[in-house]
Protein backbone atom coordinates (compact mmCIF):
# COMPACT_ATOMS: atom_id res chain seq x y z
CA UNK A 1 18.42 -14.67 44.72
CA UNK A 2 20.08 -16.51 47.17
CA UNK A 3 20.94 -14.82 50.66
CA UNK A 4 24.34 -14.41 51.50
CA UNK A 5 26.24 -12.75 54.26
CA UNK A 6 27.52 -10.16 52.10
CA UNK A 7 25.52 -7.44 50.04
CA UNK A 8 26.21 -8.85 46.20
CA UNK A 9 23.86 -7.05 43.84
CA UNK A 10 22.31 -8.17 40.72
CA UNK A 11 20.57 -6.46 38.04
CA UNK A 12 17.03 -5.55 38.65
CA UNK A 13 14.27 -3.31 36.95
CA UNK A 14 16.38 -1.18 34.54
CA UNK A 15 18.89 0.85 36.62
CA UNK A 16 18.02 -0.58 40.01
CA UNK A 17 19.74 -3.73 42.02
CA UNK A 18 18.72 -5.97 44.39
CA UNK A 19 19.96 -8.75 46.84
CA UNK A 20 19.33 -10.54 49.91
CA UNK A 21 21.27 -10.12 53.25
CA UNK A 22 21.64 -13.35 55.23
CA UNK A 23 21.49 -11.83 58.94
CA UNK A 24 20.15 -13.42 62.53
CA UNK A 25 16.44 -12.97 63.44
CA UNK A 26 17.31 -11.44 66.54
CA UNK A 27 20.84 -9.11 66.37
CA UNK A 28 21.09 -9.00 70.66
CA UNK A 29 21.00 -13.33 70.12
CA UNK A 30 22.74 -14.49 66.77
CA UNK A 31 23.93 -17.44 68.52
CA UNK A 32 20.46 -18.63 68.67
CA UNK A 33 20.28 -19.86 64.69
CA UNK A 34 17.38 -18.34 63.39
CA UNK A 35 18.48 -16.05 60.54
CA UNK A 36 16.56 -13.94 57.56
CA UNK A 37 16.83 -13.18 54.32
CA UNK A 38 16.73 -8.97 54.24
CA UNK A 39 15.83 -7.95 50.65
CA UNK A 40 17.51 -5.21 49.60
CA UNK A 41 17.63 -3.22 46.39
CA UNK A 42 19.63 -0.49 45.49
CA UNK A 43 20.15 2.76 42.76
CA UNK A 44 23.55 3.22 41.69
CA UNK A 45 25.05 6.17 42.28
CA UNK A 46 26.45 7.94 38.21
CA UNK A 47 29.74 7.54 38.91
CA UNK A 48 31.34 4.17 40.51
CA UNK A 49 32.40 4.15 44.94
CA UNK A 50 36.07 5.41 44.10
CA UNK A 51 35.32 8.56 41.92
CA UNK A 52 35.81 11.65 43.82
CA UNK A 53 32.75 12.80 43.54
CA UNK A 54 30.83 10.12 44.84
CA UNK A 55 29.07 10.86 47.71
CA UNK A 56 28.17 7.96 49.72
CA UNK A 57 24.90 6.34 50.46
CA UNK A 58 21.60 7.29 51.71
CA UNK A 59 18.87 4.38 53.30
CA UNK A 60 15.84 5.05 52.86
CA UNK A 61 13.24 3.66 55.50
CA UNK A 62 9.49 4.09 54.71
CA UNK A 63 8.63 4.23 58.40
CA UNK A 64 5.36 2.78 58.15
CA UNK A 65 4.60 -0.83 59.35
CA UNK A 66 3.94 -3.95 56.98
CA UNK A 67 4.97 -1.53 53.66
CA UNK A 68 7.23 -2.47 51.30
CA UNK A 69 10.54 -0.44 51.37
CA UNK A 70 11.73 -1.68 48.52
CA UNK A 71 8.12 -1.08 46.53
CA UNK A 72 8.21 2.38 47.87
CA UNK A 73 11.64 3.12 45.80
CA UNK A 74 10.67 1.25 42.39
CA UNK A 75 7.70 3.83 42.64
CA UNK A 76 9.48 6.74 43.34
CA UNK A 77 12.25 5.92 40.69
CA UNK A 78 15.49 8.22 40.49
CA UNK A 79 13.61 11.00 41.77
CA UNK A 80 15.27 11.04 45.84
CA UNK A 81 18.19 10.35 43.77
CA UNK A 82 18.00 13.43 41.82
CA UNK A 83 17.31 15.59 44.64
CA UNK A 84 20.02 14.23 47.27
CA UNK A 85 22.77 14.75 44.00
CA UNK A 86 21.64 18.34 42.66
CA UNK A 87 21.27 19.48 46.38
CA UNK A 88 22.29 23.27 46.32
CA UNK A 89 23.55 22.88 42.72
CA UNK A 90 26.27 20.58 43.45
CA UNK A 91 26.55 16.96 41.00
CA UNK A 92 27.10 14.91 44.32
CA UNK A 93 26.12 11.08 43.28
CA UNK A 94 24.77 8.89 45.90
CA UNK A 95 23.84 5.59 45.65
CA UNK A 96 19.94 5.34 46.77
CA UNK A 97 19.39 2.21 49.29
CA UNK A 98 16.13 1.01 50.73
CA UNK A 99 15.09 -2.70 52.32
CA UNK A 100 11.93 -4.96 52.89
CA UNK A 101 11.82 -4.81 56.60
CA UNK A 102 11.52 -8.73 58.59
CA UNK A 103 8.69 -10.21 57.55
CA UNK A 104 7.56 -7.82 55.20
CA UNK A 105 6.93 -8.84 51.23
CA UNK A 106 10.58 -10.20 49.89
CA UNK A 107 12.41 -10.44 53.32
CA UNK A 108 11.46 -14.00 54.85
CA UNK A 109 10.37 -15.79 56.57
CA UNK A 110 7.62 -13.74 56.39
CA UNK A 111 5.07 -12.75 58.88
CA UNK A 112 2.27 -15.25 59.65
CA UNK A 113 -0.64 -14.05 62.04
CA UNK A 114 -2.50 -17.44 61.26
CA UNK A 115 -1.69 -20.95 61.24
CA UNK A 116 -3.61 -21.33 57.86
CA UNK A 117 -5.74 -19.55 54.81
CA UNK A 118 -8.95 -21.22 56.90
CA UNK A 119 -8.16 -19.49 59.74
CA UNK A 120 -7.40 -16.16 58.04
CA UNK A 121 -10.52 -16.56 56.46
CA UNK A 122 -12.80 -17.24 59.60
CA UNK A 123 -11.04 -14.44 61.28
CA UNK A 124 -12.27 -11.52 58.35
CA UNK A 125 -16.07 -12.89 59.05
């Protein structure tokens, strides 16, 4: 998928979407050139942005360092999407949105804490 300064989704595992946000490294120095490519994958909300009923979007954030956000959502499936829409028995659709955070898995560059595989290697002795 190529990154691209705008969110534009594609089709990915069943129901879900994904695509890659072209951003800077650093937001408090875009000037400075170095940019990522944010994966991001998304669960459609039932109905499309302009039906009434549509509700908006919630981002999920696993909160834990070097995890995969968007793993974390292709394993739970529809289920925080089930139980953000049926909250207090109301059908309120949300789209379900969650992200790879920088250098983690599908965002890039990713992080390196070695120059090499040799040196990764010598280090777990």
């Amino acid at each position: 998928i190529i990154p691209s300064k705008k969110l534009v989704f594609t089709s990915f595992f069943g129901s879900f979407q994904c695509a890659r946000f072209d951003l800077a490294l650093n937001w408090n120095a875009t000037e400075s050139g170095q940019r990522i490519a944010l994966a991001v994958t998304k669960l459609p909300a039932s109905v499309p942005v302009t039906d009434k009923n549509y509700s908006g979007a919630i981002i999920l954030n696993t909160g834990r360092p070097g995890e995969s956000g968007i793993s974390e959502m292709l394993t739970a499936g529809a289920g925080p999407q089930t139980i953000a829409s049926s909250h207090n028995g109301d059908d309120k659709p949300f789209d379900i949105i969650s992200f790879d955070l920088r250098g983690i898995t599908n965002t890039t560059p990713r992080l390196k804490c070695f120059p090499d595989a040799f040196a990764q290697q010598a280090w777990l002795l």
